[in-house]
PDB file of N, CA and C in Angstrom:
ATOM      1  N   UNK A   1       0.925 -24.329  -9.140  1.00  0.00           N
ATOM      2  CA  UNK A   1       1.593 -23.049  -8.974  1.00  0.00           C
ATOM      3  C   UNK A   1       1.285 -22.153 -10.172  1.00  0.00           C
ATOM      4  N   UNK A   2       1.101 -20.738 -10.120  1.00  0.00           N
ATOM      5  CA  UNK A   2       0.876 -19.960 -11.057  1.00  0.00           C
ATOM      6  C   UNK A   2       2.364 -19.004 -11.293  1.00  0.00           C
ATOM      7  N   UNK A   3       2.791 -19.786 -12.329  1.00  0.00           N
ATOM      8  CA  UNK A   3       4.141 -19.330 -13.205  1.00  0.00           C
ATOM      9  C   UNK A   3       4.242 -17.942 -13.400  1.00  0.00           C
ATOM     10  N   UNK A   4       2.604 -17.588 -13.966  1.00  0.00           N
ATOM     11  CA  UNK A   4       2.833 -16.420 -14.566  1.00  0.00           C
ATOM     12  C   UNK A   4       2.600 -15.224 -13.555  1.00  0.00           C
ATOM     13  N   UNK A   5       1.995 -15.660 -12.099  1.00  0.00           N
ATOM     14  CA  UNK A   5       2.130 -14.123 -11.176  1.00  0.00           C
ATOM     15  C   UNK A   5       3.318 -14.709 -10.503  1.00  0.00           C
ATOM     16  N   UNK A   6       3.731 -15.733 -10.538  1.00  0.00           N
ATOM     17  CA  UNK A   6       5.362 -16.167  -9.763  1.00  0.00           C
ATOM     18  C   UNK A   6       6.563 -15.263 -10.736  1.00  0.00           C
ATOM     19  N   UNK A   7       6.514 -15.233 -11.872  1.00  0.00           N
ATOM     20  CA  UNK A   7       7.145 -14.327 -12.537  1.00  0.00           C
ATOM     21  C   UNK A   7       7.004 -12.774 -12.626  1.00  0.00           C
ATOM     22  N   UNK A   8       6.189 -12.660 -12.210  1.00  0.00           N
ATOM     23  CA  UNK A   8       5.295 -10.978 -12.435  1.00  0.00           C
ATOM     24  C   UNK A   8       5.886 -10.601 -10.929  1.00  0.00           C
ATOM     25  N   UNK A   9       5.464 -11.618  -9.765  1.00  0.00           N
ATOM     26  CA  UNK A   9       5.986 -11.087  -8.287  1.00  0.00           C
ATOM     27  C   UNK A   9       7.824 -10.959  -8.484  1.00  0.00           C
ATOM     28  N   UNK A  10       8.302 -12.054  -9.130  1.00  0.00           N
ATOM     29  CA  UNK A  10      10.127 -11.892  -9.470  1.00  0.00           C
ATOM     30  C   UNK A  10      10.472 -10.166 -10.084  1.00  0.00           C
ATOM     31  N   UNK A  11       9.733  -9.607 -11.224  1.00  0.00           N
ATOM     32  CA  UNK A  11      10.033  -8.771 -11.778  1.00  0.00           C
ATOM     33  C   UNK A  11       9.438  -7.418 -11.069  1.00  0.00           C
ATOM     34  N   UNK A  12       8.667  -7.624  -9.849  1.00  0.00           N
ATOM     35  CA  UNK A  12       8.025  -6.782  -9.213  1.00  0.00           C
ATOM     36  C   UNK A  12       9.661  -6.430  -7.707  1.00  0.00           C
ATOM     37  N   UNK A  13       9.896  -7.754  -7.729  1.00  0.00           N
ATOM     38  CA  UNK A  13      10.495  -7.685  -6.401  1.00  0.00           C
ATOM     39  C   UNK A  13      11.871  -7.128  -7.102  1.00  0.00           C
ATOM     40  N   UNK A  14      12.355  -6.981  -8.238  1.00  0.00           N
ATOM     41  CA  UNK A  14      13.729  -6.605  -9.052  1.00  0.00           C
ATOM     42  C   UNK A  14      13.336  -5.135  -8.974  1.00  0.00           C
ATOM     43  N   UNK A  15      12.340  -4.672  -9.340  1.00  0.00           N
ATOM     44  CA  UNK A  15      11.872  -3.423  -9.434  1.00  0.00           C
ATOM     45  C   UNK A  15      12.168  -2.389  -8.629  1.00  0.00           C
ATOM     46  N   UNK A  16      11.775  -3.679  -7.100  1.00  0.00           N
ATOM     47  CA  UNK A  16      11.813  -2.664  -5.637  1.00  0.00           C
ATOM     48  C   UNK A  16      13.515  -2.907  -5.778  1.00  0.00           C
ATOM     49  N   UNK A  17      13.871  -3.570  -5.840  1.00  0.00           N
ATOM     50  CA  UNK A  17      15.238  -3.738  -5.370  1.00  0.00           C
ATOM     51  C   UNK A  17      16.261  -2.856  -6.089  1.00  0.00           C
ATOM     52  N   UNK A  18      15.934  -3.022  -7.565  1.00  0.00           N
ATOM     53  CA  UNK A  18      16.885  -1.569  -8.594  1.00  0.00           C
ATOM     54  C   UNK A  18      16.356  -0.278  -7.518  1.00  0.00           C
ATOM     55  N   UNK A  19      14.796  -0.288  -7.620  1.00  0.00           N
ATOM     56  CA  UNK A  19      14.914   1.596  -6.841  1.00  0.00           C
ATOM     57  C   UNK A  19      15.482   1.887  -5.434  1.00  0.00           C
ATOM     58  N   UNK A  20      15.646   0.523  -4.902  1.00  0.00           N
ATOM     59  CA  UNK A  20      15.674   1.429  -3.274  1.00  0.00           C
ATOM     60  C   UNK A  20      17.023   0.334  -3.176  1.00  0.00           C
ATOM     61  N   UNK A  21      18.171  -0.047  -4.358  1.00  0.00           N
ATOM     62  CA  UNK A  21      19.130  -0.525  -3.958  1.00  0.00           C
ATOM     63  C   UNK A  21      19.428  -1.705  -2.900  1.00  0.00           C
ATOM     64  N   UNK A  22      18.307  -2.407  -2.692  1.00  0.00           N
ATOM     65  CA  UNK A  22      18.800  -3.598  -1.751  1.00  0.00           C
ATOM     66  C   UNK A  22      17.884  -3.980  -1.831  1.00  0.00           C
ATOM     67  N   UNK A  23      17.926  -5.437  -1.375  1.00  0.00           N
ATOM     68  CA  UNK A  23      16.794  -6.515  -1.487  1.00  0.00           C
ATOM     69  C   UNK A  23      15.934  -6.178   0.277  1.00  0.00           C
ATOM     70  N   UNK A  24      14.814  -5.929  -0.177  1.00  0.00           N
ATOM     71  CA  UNK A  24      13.589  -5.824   0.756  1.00  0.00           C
ATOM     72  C   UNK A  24      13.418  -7.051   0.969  1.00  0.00           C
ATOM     73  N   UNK A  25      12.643  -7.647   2.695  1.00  0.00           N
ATOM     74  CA  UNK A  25      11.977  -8.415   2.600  1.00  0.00           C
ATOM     75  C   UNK A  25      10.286  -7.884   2.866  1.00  0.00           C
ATOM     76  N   UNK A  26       9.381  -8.728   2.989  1.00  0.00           N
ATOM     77  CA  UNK A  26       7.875  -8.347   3.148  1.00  0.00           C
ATOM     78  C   UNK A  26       8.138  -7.378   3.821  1.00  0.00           C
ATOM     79  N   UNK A  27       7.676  -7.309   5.087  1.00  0.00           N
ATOM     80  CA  UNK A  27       7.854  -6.403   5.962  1.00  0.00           C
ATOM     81  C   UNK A  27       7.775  -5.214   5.888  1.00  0.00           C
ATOM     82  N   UNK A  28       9.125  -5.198   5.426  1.00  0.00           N
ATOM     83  CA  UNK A  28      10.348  -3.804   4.536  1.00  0.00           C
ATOM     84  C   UNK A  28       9.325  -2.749   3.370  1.00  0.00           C
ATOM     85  N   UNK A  29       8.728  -3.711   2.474  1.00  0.00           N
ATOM     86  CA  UNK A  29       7.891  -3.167   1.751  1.00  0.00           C
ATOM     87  C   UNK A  29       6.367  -2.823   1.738  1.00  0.00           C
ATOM     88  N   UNK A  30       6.351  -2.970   3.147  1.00  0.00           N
ATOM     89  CA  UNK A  30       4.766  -2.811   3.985  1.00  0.00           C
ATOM     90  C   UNK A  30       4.894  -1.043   4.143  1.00  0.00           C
ATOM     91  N   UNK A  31       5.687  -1.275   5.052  1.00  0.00           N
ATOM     92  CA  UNK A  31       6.211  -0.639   5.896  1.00  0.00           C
ATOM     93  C   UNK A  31       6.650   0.570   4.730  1.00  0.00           C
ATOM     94  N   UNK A  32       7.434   0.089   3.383  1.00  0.00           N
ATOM     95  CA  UNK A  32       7.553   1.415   2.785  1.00  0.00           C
ATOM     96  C   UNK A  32       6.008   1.816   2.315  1.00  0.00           C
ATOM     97  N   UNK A  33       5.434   1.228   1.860  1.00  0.00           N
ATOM     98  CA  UNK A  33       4.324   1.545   1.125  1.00  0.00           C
ATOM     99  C   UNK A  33       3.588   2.226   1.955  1.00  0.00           C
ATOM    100  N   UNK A  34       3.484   2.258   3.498  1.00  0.00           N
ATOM    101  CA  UNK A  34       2.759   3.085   4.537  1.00  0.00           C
ATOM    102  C   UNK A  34       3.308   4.082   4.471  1.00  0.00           C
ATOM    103  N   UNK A  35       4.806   4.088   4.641  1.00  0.00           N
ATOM    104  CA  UNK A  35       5.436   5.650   4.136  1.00  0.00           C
ATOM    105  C   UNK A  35       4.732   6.397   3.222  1.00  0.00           C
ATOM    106  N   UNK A  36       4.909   5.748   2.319  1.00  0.00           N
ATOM    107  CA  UNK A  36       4.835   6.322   0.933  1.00  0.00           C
ATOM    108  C   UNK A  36       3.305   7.074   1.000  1.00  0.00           C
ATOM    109  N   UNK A  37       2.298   5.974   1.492  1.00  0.00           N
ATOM    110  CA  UNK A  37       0.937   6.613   1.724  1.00  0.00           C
ATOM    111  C   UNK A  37       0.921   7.943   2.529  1.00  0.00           C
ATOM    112  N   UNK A  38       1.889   7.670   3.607  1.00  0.00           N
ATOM    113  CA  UNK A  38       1.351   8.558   4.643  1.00  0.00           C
ATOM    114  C   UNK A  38       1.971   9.840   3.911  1.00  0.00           C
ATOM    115  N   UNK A  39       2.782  10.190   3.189  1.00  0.00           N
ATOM    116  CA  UNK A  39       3.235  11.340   2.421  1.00  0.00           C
ATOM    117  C   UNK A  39       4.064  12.295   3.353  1.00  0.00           C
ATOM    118  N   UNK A  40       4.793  11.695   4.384  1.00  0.00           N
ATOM    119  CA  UNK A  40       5.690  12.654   4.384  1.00  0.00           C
ATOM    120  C   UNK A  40       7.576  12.206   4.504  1.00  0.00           C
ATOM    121  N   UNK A  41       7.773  12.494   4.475  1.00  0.00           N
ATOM    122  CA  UNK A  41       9.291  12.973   4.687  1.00  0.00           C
ATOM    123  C   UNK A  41      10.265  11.820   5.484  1.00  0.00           C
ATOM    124  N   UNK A  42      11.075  10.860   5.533  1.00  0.00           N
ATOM    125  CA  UNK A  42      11.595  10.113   6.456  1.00  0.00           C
ATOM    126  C   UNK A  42      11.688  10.941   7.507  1.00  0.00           C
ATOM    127  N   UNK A  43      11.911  10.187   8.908  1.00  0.00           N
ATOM    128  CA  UNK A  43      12.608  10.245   9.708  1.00  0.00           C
ATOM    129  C   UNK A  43      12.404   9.357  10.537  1.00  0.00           C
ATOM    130  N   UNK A  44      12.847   9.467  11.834  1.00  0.00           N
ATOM    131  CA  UNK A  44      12.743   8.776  13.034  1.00  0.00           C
ATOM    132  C   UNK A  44      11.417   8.235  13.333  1.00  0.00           C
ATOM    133  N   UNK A  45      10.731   7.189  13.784  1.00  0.00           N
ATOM    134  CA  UNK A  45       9.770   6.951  14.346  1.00  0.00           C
ATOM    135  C   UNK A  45       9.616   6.022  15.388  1.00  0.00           C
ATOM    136  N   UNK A  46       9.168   6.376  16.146  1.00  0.00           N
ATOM    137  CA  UNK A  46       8.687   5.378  17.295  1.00  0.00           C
ATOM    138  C   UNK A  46       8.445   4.033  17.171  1.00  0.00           C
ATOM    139  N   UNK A  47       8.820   3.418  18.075  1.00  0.00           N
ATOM    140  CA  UNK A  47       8.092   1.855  17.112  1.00  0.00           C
ATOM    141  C   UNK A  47       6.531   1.822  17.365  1.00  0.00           C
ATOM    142  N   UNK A  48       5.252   2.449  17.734  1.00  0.00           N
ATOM    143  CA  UNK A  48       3.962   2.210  17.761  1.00  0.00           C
ATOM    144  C   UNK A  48       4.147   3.122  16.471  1.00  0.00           C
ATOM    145  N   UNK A  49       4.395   4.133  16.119  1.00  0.00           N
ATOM    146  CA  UNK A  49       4.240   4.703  14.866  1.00  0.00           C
ATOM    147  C   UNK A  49       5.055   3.864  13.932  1.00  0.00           C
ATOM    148  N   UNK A  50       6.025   2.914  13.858  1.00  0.00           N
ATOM    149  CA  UNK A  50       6.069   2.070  12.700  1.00  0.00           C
ATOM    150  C   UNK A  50       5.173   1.012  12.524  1.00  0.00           C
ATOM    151  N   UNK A  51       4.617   0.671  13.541  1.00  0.00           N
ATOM    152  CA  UNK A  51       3.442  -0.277  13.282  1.00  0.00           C
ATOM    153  C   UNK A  51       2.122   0.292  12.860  1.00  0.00           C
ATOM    154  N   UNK A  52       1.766   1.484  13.233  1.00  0.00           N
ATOM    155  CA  UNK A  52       0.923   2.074  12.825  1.00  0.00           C
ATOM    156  C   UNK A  52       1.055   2.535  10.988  1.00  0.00           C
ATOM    157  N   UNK A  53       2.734   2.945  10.587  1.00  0.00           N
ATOM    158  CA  UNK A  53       2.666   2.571   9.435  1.00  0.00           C
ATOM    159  C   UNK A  53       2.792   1.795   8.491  1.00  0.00           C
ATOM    160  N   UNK A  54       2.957   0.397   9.231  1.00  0.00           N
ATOM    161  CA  UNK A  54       2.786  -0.645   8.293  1.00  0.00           C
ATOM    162  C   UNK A  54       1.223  -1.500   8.423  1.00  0.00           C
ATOM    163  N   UNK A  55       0.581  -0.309   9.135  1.00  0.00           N
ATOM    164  CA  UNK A  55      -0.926  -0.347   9.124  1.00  0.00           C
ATOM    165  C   UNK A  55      -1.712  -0.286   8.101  1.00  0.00           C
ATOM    166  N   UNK A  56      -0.827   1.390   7.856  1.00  0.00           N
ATOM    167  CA  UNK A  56      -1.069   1.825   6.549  1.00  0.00           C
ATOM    168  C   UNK A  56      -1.038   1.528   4.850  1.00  0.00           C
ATOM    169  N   UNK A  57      -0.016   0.593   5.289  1.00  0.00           N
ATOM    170  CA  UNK A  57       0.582   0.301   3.985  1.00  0.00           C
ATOM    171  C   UNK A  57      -0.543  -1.239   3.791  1.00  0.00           C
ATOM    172  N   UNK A  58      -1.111  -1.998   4.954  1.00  0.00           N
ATOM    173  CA  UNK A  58      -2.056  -2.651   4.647  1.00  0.00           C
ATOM    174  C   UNK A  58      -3.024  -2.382   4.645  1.00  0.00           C
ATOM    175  N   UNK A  59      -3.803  -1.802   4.952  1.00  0.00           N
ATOM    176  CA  UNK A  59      -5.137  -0.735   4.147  1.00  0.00           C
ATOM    177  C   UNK A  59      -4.906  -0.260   3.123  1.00  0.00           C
ATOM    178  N   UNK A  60      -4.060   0.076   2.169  1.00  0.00           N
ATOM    179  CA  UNK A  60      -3.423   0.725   1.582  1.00  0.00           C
ATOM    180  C   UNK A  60      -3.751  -0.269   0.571  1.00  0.00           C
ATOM    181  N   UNK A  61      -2.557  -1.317   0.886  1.00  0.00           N
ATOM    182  CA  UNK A  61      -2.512  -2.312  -0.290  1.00  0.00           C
ATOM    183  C   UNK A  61      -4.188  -2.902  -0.656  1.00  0.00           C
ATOM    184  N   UNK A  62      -4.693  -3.530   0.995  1.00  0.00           N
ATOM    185  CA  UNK A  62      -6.045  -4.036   0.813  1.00  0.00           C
ATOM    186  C   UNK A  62      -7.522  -3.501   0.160  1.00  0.00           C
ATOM    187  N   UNK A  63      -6.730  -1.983  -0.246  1.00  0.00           N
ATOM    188  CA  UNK A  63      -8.414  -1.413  -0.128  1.00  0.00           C
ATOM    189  C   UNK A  63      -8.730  -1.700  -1.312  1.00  0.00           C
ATOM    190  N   UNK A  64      -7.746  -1.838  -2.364  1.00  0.00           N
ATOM    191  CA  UNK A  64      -8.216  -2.188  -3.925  1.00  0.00           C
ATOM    192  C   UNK A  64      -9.385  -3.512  -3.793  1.00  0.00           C
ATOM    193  N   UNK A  65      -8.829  -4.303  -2.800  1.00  0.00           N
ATOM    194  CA  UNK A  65      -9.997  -5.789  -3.047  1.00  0.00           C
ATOM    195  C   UNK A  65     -11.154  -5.654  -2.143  1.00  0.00           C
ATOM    196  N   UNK A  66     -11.736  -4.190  -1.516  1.00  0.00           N
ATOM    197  CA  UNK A  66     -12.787  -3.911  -0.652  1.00  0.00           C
ATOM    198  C   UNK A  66     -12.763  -4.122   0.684  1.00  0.00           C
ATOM    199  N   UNK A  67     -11.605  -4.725   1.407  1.00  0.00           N
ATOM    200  CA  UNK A  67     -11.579  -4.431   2.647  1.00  0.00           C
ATOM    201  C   UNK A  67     -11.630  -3.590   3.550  1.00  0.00           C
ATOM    202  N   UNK A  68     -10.801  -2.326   2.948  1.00  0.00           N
ATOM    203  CA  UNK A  68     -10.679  -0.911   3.756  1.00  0.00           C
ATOM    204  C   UNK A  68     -11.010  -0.155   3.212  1.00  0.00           C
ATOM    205  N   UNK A  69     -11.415   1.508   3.719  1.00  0.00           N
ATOM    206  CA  UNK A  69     -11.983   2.012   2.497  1.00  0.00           C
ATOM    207  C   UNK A  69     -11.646   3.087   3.194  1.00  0.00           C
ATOM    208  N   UNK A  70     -10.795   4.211   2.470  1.00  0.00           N
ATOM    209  CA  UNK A  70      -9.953   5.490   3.031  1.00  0.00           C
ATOM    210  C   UNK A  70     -11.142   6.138   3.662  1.00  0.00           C
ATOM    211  N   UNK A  71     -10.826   6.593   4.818  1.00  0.00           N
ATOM    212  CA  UNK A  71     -12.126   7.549   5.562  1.00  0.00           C
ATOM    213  C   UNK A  71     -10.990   9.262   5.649  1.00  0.00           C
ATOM    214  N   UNK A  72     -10.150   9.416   5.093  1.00  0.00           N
ATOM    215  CA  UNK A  72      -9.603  10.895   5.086  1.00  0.00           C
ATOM    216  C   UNK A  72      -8.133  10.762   5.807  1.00  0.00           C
ATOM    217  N   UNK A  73      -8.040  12.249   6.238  1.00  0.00           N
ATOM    218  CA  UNK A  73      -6.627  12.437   7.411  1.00  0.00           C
ATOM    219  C   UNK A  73      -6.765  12.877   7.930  1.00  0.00           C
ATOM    220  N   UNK A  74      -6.014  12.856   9.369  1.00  0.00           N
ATOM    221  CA  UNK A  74      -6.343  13.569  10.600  1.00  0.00           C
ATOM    222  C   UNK A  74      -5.798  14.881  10.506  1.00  0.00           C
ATOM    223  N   UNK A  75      -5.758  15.742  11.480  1.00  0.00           N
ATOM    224  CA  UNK A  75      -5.394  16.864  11.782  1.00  0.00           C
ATOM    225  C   UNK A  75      -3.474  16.790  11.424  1.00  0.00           C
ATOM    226  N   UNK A  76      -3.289  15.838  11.651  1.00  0.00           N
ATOM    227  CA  UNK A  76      -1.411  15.686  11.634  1.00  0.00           C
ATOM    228  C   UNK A  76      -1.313  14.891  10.485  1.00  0.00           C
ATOM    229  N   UNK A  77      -2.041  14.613   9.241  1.00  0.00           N
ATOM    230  CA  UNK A  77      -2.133  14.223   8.160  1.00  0.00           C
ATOM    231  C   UNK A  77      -1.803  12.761   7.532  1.00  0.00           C
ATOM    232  N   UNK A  78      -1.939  12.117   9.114  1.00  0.00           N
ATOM    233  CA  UNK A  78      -2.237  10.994   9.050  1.00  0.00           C
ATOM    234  C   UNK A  78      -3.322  10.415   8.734  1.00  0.00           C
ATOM    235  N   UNK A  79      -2.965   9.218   7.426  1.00  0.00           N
ATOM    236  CA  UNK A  79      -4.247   8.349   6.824  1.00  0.00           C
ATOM    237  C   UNK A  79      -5.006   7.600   7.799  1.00  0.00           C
ATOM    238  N   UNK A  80      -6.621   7.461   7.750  1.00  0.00           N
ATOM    239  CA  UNK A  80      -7.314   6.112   8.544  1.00  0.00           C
ATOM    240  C   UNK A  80      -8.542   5.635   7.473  1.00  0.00           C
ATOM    241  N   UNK A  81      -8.425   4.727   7.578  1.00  0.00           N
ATOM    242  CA  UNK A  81      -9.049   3.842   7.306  1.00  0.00           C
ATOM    243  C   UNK A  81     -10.499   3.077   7.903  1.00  0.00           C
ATOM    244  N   UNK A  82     -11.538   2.726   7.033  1.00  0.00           N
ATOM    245  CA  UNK A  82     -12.373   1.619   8.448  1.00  0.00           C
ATOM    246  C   UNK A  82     -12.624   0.251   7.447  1.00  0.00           C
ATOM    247  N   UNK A  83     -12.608  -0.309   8.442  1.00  0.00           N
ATOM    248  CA  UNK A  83     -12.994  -1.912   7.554  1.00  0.00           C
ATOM    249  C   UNK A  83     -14.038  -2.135   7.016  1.00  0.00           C
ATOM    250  N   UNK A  84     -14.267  -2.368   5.299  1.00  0.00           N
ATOM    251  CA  UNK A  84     -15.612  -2.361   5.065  1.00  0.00           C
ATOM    252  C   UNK A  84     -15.955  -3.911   4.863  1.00  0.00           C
ATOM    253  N   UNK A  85     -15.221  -4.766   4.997  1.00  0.00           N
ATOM    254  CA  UNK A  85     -15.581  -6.317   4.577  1.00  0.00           C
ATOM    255  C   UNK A  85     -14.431  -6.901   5.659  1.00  0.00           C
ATOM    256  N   UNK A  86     -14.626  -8.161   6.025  1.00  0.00           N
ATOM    257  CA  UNK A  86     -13.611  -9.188   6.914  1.00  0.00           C
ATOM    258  C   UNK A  86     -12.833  -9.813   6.242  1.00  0.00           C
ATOM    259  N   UNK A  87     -12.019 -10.269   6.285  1.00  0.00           N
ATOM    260  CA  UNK A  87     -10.685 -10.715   5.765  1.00  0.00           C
ATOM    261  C   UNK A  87     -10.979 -12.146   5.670  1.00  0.00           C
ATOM    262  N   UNK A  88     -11.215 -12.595   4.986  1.00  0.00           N
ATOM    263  CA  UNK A  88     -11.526 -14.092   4.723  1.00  0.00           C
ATOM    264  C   UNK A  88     -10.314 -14.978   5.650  1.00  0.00           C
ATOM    265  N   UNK A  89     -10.763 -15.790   6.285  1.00  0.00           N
ATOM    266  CA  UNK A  89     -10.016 -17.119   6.888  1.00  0.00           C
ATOM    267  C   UNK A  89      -9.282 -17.981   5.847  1.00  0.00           C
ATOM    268  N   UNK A  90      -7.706 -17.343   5.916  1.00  0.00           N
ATOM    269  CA  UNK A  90      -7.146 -17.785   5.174  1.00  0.00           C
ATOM    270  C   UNK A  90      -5.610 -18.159   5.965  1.00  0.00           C
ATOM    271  N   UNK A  91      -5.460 -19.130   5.657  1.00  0.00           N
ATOM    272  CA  UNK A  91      -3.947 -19.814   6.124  1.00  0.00           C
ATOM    273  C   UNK A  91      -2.724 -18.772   5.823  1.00  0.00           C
ATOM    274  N   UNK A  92      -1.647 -19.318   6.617  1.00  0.00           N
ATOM    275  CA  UNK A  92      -0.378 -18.408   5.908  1.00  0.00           C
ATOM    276  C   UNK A  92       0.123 -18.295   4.820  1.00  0.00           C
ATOM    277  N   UNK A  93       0.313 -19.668   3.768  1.00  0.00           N
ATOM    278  CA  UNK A  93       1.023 -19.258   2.953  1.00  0.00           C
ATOM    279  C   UNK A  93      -0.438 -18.556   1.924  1.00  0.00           C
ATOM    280  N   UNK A  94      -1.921 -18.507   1.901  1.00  0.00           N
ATOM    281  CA  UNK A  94      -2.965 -17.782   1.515  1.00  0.00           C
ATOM    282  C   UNK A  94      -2.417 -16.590   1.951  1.00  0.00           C
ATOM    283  N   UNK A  95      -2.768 -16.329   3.013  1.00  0.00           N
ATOM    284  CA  UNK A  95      -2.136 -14.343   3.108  1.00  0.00           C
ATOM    285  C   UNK A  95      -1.343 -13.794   2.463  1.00  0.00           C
ATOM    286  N   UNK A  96      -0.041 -14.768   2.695  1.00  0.00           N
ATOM    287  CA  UNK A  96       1.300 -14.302   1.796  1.00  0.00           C
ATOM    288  C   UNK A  96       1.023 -14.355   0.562  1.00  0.00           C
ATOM    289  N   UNK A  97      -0.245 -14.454  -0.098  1.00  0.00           N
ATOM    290  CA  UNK A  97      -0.520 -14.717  -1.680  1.00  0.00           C
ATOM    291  C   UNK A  97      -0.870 -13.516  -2.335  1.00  0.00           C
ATOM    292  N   UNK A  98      -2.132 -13.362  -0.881  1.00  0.00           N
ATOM    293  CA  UNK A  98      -3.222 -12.121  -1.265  1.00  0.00           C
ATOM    294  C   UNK A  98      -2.122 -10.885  -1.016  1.00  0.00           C
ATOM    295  N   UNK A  99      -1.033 -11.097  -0.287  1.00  0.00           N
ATOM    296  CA  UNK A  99      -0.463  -9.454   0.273  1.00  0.00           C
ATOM    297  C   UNK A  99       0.371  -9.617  -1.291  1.00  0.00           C
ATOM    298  N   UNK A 100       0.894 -10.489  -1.550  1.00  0.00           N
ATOM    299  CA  UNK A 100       2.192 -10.188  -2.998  1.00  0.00           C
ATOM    300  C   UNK A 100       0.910  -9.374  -4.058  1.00  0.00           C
ATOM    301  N   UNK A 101      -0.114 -10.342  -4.011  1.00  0.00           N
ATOM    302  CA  UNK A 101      -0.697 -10.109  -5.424  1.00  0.00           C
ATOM    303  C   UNK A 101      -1.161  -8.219  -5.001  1.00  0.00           C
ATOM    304  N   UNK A 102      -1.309  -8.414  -4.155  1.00  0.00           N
ATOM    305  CA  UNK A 102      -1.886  -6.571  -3.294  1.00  0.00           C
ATOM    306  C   UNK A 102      -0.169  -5.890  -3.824  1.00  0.00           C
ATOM    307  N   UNK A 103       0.649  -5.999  -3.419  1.00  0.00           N
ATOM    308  CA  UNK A 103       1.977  -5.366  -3.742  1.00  0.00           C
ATOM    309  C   UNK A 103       2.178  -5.478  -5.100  1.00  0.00           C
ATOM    310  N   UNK A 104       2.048  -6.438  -5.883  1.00  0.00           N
ATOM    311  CA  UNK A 104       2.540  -6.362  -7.264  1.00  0.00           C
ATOM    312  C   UNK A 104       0.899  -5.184  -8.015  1.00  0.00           C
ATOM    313  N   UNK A 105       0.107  -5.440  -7.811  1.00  0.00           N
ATOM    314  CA  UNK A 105      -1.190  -4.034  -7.968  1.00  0.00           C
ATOM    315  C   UNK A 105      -0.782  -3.115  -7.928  1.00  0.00           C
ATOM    316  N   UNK A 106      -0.244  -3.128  -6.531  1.00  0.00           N
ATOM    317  CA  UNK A 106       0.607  -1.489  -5.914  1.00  0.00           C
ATOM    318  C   UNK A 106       1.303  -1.069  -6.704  1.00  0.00           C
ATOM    319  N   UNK A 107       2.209  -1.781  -7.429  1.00  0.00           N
ATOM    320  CA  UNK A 107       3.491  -1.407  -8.098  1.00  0.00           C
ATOM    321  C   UNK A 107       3.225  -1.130  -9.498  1.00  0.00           C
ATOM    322  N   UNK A 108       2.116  -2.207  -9.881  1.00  0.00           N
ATOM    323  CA  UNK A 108       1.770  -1.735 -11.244  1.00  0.00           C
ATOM    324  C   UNK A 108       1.482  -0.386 -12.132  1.00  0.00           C
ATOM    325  N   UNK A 109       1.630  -0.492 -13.269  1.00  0.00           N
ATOM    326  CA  UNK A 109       1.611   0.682 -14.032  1.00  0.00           C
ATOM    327  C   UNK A 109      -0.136   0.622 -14.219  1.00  0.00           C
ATOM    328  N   UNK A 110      -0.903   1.563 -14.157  1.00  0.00           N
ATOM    329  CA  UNK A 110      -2.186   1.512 -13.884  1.00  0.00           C
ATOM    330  C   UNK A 110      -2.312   2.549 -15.598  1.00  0.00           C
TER     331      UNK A 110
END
């Protein structure tokens, strides 16, 4: 086990939780981070448009390690993306590794 991004993901996940007042699970913080990309405003959404923005928020997170690679916004200023590499064949608790270490990036002070 690696202590030291197991600690870095703890102080990442305190982070989200002081700003947005409650404990997120995955999901939750996909899903904000697509917000956040897509740049606008809460409100209501459809559920194909919440999946579509927790689309976002994984292109988003992924593109730092070369998977996706921003292709612009549409006319309604929605982000897209195209896949520039395949997602390596990786098991579940592997995904759940690559998405924290992608979220704690996200969050980082750059």
């Amino acid at each position: 086990m690696d202590y030291v991004f197991e600690k870095t993901w703890q102080d990442t996940m305190k982070m989200i939780e002081e700003r947005f007042g409650e404990k997120l699970d995955y999901s939750a913080i996909i899903f904000l981070i697509g917000l956040q990309e897509l740049g606008k405003d809460y409100q209501t959404y459809k559920k194909d448009q919440k999946l579509e923005i927790m689309h976002i928020g994984v292109c988003s997170l992924l593109a730092p390690y070369g998977y996706y690679t921003f292709e612009g916004r549409d006319e309604e200023g929605w982000p897209h993306f195209s896949r520039t590499e395949s997602l390596p064949s990786l098991n579940p608790n592997e995904q759940e590794l690559l998405m924290k270490r992608a979220i704690v990036d996200y969050f980082s002070p750059q």
